[in-house]
C-alpha atoms as a PDB file:
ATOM      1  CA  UNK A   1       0.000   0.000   0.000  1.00  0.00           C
ATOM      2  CA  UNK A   2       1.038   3.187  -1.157  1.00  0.00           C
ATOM      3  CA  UNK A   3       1.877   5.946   1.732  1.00  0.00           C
ATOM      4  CA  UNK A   4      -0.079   9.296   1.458  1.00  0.00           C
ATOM      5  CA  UNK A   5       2.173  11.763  -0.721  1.00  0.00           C
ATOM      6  CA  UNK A   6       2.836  15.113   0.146  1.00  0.00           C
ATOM      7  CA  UNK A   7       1.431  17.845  -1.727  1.00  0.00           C
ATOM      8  CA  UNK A   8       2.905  17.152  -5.396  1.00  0.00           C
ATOM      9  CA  UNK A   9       3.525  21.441  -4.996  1.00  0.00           C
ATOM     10  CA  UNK A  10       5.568  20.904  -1.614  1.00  0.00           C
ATOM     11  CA  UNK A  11       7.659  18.377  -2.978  1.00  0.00           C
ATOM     12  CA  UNK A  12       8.511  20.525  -6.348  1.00  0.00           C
ATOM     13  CA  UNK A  13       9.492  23.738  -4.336  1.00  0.00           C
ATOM     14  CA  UNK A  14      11.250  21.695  -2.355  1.00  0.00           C
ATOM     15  CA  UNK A  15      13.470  20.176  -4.832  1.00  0.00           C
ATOM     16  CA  UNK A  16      14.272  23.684  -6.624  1.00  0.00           C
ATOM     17  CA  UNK A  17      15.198  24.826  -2.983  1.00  0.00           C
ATOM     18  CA  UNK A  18      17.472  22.548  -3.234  1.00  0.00           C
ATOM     19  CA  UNK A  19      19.381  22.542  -6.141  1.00  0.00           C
ATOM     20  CA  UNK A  20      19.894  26.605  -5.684  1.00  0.00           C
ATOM     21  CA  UNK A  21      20.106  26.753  -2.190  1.00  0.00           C
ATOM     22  CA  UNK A  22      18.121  29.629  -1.832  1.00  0.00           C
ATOM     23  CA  UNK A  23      14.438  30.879  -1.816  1.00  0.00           C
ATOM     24  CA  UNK A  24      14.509  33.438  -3.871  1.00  0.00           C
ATOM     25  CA  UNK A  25      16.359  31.638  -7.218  1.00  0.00           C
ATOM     26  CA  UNK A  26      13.568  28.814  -6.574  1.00  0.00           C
ATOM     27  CA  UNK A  27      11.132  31.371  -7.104  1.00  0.00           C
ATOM     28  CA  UNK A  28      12.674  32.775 -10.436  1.00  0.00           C
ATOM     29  CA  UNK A  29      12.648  29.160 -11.909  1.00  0.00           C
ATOM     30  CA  UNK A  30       8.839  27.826  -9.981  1.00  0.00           C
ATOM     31  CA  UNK A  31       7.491  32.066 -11.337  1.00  0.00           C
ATOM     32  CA  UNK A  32       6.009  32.642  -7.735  1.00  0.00           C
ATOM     33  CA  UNK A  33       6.969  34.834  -4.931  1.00  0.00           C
ATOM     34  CA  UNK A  34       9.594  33.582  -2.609  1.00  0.00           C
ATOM     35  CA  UNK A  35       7.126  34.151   0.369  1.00  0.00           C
ATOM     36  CA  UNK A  36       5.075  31.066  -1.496  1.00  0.00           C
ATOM     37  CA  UNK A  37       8.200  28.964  -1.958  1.00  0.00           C
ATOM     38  CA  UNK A  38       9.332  29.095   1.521  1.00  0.00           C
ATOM     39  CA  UNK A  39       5.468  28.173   2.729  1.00  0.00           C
ATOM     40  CA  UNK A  40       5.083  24.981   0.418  1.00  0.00           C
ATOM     41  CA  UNK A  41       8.476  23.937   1.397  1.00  0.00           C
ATOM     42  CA  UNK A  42       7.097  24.513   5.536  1.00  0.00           C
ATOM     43  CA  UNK A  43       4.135  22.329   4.178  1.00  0.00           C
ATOM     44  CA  UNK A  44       6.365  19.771   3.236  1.00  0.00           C
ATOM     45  CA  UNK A  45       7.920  19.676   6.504  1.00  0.00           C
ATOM     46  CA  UNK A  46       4.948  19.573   8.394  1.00  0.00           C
ATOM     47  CA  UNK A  47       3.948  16.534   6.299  1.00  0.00           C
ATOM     48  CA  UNK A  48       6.841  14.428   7.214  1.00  0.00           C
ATOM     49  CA  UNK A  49       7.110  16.109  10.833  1.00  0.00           C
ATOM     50  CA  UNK A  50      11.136  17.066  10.334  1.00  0.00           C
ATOM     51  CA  UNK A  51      13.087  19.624   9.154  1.00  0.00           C
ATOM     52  CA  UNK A  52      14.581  19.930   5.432  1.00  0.00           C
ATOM     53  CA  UNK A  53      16.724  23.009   5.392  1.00  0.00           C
ATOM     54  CA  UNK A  54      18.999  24.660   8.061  1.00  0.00           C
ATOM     55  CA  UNK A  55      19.411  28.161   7.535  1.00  0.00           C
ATOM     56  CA  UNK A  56      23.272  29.089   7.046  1.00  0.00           C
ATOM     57  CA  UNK A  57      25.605  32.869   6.686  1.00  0.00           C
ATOM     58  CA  UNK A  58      25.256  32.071   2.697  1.00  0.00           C
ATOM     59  CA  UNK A  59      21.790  30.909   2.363  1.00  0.00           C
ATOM     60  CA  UNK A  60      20.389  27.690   3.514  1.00  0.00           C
ATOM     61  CA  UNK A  61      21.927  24.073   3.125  1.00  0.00           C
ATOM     62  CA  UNK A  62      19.996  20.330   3.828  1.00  0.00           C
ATOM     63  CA  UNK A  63      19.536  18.562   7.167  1.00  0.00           C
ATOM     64  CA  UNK A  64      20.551  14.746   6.588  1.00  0.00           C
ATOM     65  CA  UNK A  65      16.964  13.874   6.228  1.00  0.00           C
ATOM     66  CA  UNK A  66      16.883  15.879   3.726  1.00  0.00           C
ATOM     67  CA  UNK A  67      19.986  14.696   1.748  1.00  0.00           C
ATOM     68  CA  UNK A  68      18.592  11.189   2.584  1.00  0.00           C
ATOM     69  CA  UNK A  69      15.377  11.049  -0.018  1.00  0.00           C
ATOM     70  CA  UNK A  70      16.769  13.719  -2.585  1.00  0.00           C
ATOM     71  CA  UNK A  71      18.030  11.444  -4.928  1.00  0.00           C
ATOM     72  CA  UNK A  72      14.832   9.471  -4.938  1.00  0.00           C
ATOM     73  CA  UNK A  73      13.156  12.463  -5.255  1.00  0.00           C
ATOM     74  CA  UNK A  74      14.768  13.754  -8.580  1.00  0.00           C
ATOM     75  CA  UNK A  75      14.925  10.437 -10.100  1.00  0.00           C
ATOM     76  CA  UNK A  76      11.208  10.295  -9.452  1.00  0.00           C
ATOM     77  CA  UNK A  77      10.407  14.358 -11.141  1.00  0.00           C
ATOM     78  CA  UNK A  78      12.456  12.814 -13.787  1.00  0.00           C
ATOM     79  CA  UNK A  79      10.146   9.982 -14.013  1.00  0.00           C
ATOM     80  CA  UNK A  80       7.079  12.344 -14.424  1.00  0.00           C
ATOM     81  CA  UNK A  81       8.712  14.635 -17.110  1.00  0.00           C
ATOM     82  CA  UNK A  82       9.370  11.776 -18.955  1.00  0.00           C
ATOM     83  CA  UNK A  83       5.992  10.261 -19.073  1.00  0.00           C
ATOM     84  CA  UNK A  84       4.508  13.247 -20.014  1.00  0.00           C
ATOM     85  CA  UNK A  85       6.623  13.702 -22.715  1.00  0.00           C
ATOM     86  CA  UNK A  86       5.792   9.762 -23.541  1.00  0.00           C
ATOM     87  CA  UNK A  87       2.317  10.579 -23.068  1.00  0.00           C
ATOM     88  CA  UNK A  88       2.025  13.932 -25.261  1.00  0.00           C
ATOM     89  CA  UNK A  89       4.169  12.765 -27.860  1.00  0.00           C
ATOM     90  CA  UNK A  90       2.031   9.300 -28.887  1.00  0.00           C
ATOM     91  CA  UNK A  91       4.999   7.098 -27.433  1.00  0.00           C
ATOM     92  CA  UNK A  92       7.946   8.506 -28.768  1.00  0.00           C
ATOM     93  CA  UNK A  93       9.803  11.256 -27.332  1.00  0.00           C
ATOM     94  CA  UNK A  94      11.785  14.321 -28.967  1.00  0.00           C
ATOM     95  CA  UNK A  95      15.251  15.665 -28.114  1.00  0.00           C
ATOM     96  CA  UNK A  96      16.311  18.842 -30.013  1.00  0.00           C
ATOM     97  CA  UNK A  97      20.160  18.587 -30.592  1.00  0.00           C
ATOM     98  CA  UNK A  98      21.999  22.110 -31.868  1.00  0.00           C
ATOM     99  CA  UNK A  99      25.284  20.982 -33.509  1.00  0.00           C
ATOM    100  CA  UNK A 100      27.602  23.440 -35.870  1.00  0.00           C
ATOM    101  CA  UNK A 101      26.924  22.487 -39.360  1.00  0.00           C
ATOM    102  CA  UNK A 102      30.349  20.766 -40.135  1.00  0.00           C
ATOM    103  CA  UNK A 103      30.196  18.176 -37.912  1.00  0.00           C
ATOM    104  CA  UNK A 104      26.739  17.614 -37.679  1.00  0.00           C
ATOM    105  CA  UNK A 105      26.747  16.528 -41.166  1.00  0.00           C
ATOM    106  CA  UNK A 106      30.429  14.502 -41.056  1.00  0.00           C
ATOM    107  CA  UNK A 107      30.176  12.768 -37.517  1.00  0.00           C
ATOM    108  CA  UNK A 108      27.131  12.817 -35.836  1.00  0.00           C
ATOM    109  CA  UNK A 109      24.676  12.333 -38.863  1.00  0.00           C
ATOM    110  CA  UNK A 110      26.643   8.847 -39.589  1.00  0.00           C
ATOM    111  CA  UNK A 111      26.115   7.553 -36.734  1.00  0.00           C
ATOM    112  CA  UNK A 112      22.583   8.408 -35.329  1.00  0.00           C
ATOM    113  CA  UNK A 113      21.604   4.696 -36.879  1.00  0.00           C
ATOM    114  CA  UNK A 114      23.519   3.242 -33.954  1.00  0.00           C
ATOM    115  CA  UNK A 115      21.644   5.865 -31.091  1.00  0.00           C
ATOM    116  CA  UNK A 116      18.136   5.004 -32.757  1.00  0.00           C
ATOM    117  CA  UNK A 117      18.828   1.578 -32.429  1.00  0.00           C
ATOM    118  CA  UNK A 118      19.364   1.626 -28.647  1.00  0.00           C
ATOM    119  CA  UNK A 119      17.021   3.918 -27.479  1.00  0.00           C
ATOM    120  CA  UNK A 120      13.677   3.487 -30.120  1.00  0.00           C
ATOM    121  CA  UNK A 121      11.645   5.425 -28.080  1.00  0.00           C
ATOM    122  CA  UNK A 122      13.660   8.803 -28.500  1.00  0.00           C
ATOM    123  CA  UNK A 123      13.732  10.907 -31.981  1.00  0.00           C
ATOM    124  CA  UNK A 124      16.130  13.664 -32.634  1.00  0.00           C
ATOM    125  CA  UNK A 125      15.371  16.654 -34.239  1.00  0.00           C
ATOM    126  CA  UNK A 126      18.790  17.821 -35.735  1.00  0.00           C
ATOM    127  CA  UNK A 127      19.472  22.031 -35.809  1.00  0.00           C
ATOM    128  CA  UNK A 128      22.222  22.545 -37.476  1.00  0.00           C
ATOM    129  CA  UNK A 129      23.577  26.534 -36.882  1.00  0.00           C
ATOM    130  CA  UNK A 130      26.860  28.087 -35.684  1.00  0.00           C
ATOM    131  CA  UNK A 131      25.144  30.358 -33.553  1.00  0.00           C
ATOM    132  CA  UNK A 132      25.102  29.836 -29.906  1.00  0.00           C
ATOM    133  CA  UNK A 133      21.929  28.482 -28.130  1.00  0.00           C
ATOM    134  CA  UNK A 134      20.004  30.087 -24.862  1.00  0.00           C
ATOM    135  CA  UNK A 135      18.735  26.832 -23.550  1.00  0.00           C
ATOM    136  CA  UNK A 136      16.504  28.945 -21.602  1.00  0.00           C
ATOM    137  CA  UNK A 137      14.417  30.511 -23.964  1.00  0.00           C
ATOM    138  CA  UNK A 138      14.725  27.593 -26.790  1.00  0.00           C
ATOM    139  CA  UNK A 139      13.328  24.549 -27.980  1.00  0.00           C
ATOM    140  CA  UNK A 140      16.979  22.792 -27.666  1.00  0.00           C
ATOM    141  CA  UNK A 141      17.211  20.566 -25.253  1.00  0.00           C
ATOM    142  CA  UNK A 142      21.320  19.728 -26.069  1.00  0.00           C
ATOM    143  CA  UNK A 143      24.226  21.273 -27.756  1.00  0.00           C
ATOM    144  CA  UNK A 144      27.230  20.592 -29.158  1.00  0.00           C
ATOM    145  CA  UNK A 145      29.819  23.370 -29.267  1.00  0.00           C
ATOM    146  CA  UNK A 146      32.960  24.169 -30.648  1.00  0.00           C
ATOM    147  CA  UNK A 147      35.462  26.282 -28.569  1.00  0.00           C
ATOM    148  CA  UNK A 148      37.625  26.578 -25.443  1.00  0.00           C
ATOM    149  CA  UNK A 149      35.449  25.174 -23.290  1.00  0.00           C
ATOM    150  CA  UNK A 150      34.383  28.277 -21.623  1.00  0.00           C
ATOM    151  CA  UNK A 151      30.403  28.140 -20.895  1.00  0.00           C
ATOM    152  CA  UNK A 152      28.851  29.813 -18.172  1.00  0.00           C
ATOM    153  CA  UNK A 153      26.191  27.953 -16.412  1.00  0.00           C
ATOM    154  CA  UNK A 154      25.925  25.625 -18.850  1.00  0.00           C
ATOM    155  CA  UNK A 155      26.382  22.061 -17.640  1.00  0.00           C
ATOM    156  CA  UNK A 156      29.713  21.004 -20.060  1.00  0.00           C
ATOM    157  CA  UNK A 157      31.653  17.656 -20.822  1.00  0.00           C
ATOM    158  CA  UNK A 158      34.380  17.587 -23.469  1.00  0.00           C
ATOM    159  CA  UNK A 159      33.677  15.165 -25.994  1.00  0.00           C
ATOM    160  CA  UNK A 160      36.926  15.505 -27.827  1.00  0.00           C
ATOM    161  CA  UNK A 161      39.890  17.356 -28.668  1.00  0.00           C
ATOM    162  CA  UNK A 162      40.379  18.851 -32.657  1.00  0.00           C
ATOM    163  CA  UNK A 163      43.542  18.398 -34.460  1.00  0.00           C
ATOM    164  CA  UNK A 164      44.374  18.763 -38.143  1.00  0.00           C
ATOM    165  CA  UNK A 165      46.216  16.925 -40.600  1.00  0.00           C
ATOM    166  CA  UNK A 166      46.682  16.651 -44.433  1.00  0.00           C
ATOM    167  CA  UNK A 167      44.054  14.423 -46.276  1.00  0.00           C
ATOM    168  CA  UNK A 168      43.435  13.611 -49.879  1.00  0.00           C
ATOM    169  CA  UNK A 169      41.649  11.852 -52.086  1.00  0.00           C
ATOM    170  CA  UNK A 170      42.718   9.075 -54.314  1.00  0.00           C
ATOM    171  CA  UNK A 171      41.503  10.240 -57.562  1.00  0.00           C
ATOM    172  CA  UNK A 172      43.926  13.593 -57.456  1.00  0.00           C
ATOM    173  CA  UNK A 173      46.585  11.721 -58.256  1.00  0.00           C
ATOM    174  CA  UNK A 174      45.560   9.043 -60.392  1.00  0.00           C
ATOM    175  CA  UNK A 175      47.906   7.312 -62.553  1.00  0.00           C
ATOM    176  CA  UNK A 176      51.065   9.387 -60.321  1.00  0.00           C
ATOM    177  CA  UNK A 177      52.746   8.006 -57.130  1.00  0.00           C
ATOM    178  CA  UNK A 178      51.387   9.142 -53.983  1.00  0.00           C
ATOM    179  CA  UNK A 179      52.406  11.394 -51.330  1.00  0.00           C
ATOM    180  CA  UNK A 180      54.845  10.022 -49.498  1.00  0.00           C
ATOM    181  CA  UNK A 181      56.797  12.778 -47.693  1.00  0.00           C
ATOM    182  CA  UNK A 182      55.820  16.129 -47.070  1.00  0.00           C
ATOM    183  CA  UNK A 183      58.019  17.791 -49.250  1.00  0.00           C
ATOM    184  CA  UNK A 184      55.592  16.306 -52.093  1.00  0.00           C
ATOM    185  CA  UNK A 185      53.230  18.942 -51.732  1.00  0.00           C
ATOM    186  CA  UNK A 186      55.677  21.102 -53.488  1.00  0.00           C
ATOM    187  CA  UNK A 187      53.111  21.896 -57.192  1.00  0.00           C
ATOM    188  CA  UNK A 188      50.165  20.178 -55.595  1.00  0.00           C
ATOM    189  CA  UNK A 189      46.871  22.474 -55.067  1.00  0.00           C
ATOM    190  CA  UNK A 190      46.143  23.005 -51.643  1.00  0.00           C
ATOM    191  CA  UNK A 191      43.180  23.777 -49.998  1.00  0.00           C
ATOM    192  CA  UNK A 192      42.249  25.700 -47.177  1.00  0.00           C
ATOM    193  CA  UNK A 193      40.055  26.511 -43.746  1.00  0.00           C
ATOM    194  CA  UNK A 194      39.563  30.314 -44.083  1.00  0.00           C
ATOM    195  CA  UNK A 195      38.581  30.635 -40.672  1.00  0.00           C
ATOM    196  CA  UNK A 196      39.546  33.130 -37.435  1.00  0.00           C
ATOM    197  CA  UNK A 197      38.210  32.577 -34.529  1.00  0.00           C
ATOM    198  CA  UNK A 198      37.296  35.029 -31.543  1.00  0.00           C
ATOM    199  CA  UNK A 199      39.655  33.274 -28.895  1.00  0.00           C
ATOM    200  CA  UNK A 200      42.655  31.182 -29.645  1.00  0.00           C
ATOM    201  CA  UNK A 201      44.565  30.401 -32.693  1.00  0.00           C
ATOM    202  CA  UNK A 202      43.570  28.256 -35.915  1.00  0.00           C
ATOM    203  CA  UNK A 203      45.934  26.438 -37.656  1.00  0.00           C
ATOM    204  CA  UNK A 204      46.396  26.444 -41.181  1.00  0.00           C
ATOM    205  CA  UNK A 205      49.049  25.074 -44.074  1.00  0.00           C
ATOM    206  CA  UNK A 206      51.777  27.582 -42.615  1.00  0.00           C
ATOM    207  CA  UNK A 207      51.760  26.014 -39.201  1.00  0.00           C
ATOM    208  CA  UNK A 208      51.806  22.906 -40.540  1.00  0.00           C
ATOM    209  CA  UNK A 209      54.459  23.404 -43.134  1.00  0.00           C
ATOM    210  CA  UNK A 210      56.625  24.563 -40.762  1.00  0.00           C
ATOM    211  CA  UNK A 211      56.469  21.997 -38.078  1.00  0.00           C
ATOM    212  CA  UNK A 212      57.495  19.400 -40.991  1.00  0.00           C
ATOM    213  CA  UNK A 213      60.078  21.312 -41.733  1.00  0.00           C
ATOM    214  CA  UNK A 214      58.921  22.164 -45.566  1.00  0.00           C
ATOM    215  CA  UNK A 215      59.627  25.581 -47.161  1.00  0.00           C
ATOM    216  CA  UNK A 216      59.324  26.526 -50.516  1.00  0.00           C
ATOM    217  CA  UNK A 217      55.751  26.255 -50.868  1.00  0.00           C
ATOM    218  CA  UNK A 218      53.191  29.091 -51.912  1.00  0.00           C
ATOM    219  CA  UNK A 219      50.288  29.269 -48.996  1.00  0.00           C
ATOM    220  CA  UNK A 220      48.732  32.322 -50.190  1.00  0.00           C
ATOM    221  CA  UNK A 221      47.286  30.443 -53.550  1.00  0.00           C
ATOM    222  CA  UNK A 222      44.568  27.812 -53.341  1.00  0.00           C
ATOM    223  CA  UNK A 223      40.672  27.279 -52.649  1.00  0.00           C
ATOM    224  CA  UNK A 224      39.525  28.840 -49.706  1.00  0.00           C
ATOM    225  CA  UNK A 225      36.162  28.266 -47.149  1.00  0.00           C
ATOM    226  CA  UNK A 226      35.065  28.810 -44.129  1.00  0.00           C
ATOM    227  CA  UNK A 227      32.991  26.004 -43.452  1.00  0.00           C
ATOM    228  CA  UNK A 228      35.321  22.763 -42.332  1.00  0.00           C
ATOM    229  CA  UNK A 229      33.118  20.408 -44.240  1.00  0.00           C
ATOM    230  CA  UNK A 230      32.923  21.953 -48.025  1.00  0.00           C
ATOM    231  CA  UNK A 231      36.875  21.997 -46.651  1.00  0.00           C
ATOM    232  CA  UNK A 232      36.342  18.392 -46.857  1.00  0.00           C
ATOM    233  CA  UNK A 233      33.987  17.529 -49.746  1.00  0.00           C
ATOM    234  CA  UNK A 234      36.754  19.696 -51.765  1.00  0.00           C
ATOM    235  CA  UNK A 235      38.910  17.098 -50.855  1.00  0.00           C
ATOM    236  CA  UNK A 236      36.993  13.962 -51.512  1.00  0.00           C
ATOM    237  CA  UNK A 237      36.045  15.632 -55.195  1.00  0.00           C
ATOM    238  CA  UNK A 238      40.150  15.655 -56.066  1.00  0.00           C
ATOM    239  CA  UNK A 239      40.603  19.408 -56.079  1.00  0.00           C
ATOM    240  CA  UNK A 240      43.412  19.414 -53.725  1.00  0.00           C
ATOM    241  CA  UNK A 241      44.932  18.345 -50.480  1.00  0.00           C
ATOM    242  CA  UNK A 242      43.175  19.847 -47.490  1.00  0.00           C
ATOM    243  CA  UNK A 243      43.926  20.047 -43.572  1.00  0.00           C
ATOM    244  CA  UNK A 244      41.208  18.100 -42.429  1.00  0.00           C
ATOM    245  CA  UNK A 245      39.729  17.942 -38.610  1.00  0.00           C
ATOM    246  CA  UNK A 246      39.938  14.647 -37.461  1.00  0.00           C
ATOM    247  CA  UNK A 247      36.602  14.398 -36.262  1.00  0.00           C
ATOM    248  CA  UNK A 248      35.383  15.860 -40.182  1.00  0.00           C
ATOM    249  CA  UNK A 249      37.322  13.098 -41.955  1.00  0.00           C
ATOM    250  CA  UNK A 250      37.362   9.700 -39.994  1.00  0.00           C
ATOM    251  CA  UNK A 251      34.685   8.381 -41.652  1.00  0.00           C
ATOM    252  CA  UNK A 252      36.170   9.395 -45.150  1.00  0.00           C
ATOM    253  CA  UNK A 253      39.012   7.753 -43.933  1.00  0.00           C
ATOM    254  CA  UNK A 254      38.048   4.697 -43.470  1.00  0.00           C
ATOM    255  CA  UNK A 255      35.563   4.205 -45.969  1.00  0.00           C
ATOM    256  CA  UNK A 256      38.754   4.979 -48.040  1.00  0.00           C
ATOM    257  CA  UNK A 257      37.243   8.556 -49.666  1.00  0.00           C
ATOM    258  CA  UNK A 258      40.359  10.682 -47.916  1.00  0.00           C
ATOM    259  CA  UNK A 259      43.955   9.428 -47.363  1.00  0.00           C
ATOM    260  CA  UNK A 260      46.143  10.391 -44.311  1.00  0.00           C
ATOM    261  CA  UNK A 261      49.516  10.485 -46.035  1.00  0.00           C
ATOM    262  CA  UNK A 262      51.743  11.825 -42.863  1.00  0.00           C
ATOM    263  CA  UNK A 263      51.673  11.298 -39.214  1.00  0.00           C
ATOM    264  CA  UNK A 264      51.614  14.967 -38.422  1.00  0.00           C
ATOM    265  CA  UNK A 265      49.321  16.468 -37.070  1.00  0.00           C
ATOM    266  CA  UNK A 266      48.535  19.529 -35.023  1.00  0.00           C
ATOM    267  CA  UNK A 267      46.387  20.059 -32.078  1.00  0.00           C
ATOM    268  CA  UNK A 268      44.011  23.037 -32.068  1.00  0.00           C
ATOM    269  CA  UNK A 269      43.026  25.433 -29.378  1.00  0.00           C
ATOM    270  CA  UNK A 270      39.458  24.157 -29.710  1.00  0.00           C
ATOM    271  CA  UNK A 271      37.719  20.775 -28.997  1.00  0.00           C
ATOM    272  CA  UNK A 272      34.246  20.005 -29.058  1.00  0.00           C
ATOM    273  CA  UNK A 273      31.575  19.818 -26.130  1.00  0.00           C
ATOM    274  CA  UNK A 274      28.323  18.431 -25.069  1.00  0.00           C
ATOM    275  CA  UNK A 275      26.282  21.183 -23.124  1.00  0.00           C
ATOM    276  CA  UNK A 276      23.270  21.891 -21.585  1.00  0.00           C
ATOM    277  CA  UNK A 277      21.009  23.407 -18.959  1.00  0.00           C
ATOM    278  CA  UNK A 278      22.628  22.541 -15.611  1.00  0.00           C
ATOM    279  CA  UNK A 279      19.025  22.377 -14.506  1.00  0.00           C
ATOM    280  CA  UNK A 280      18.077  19.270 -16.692  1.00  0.00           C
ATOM    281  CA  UNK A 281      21.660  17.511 -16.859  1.00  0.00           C
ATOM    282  CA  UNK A 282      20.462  14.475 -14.899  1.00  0.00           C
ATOM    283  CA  UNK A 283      17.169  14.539 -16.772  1.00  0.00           C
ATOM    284  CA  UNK A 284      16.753  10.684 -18.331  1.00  0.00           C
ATOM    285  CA  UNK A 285      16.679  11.403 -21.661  1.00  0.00           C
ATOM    286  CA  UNK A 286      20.054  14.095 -21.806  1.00  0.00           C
ATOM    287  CA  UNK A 287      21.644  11.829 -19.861  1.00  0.00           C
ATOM    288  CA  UNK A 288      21.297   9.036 -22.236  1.00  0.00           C
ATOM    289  CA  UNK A 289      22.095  11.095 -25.325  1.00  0.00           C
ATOM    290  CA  UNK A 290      25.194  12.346 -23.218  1.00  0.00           C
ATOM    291  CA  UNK A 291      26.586   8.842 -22.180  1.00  0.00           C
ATOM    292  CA  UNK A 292      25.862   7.857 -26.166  1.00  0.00           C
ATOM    293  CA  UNK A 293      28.033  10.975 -27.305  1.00  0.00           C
ATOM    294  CA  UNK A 294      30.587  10.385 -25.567  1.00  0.00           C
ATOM    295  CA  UNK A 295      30.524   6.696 -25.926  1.00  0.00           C
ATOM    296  CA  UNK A 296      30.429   7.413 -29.667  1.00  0.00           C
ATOM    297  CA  UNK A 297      33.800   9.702 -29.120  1.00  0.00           C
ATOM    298  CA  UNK A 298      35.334   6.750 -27.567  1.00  0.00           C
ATOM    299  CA  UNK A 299      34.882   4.662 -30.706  1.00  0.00           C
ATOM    300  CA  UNK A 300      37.064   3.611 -33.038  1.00  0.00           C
ATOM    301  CA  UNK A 301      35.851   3.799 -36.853  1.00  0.00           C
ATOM    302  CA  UNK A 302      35.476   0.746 -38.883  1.00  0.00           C
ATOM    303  CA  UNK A 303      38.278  -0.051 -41.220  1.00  0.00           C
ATOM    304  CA  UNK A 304      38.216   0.933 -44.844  1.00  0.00           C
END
């Protein structure tokens, strides 16, 4: 037999007391005065007969009872959200992803096959843009960015790091030996990421050049865009050897599209990251799109 709940009200204020520590923030997020907050959270109390929150110089902070059932208690608003969403949305549920254009179409569109698979009941609804996301006034519910890591609270995990190497593809040189050193790409066409960032440097075929040592070799000449994956399709179409992002060209790689012809390579300032509202991080749903990104990061491609 099921014990009498709480108010379903108490419980909420409670919880949003709880993450921010502080009456007045809970109100912002529940849209009521903090007066009303700090009265369904007394209710609360007076249901279970013990006290939640201990009033401290920077706020307030949780009794042990209180630390006790919060878990429980999140997993189980968690719960709810998701079977609303389950029971608005005809059995299938929607996550909005925001990914920068390049890689959503050269890594993460391969390989949404694989999340579909393991988790049926989820769709994704795929917004490709550069421009950066306010989770709090936007449909997205996840983001993948591109930078130094520096979000503001936004909940963030690194999914990889970038570096940048020379790829080709085999139908440039048809019918004429291949690269082999670097000094080859003395007369070939190269192609280029015409890109400067606000923070931190980008690469490009002089910083390259010179860490193998090559001179000799006419940068300034060459097809030029700012978008990493026409970068990329260039390449695959035989106009030229490009600096590819390693995340951009593994699967070119090894479906054998692009060649690698040096080790070199040369980490970037930038790496990619999963973010999104620290308010819904442990939410069912973003957690199980996070632990598939990264899991997905971790995995080696398939062999050409």
């Amino acid at each position: 037999m099921r014990r009498r709940l709480p108010p379903l009200n108490s419980l909420r204020a409670f919880e949003v007391v709880s993450r921010h520590e502080s009456f007045r923030a809970a109100a912002e997020e529940l849209h009521v005065t903090a007066a009303a907050v700090s009265q369904q959270v007394k209710t609360l109390e007076n249901h279970l007969g013990r006290k939640l929150l201990r009033r401290s110089s920077g706020g307030y902070s949780l009794t042990p009872d209180a630390l006790a059932g919060l878990p429980q208690l999140r997993d189980g608003f968690d719960q709810l959200s998701s079977a609303v969403a389950t029971m608005t949305s005809g059995g299938q549920r929607l996550l909005t992803v925001s990914a920068v254009p390049s890689l959503a179409a050269e890594w993460l569109v391969p390989r949404l096959h694989r999340f579909r698979k393991q988790y049926p009941a989820l769709d994704v609804l795929l917004h490709a843009s550069e421009e950066l996301v306010d989770f709090e006034h936007s449909q997205v519910d996840l983001g993948i960015r591109y930078g130094t890591g520096s979000y503001p609270g936004l909940a963030s995990e690194r999914l990889f790091v970038d570096e940048i190497f020379p790829v080709y593809s085999p139908r440039m040189l048809e019918g004429r030996a291949a690269l082999k050193n670097p000094s080859d790409l003395r007369g070939q066409p190269l192609i280029h990421t015409d890109w400067t960032p606000d923070r931190g440097h980008w690469p490009g075929w002089t910083d390259w050049l010179r860490a193998a040592g090559v001179t000799g070799i006419d940068v300034t000449k060459g097809l030029r865009s700012s978008d990493g994956a026409l970068v990329i399709q260039a390449a695959i179409g035989g106009q030229g050897v490009a600096l590819g992002s390693k995340a951009l060209v593994l699967e070119h790689l090894a479906a054998g599209r692009l060649i690698r012809p040096f080790k070199l390579s040369l980490l970037t300032d930038f790496a990619y990251y999963v973010v999104c509202a620290k308010a819904r991080a442990d939410e069912p749903d973003l957690r199980a799109i996070r632990t598939w990104l990264m899991a997905e990061a971790r995995r080696a491609p398939r062999t050409a």
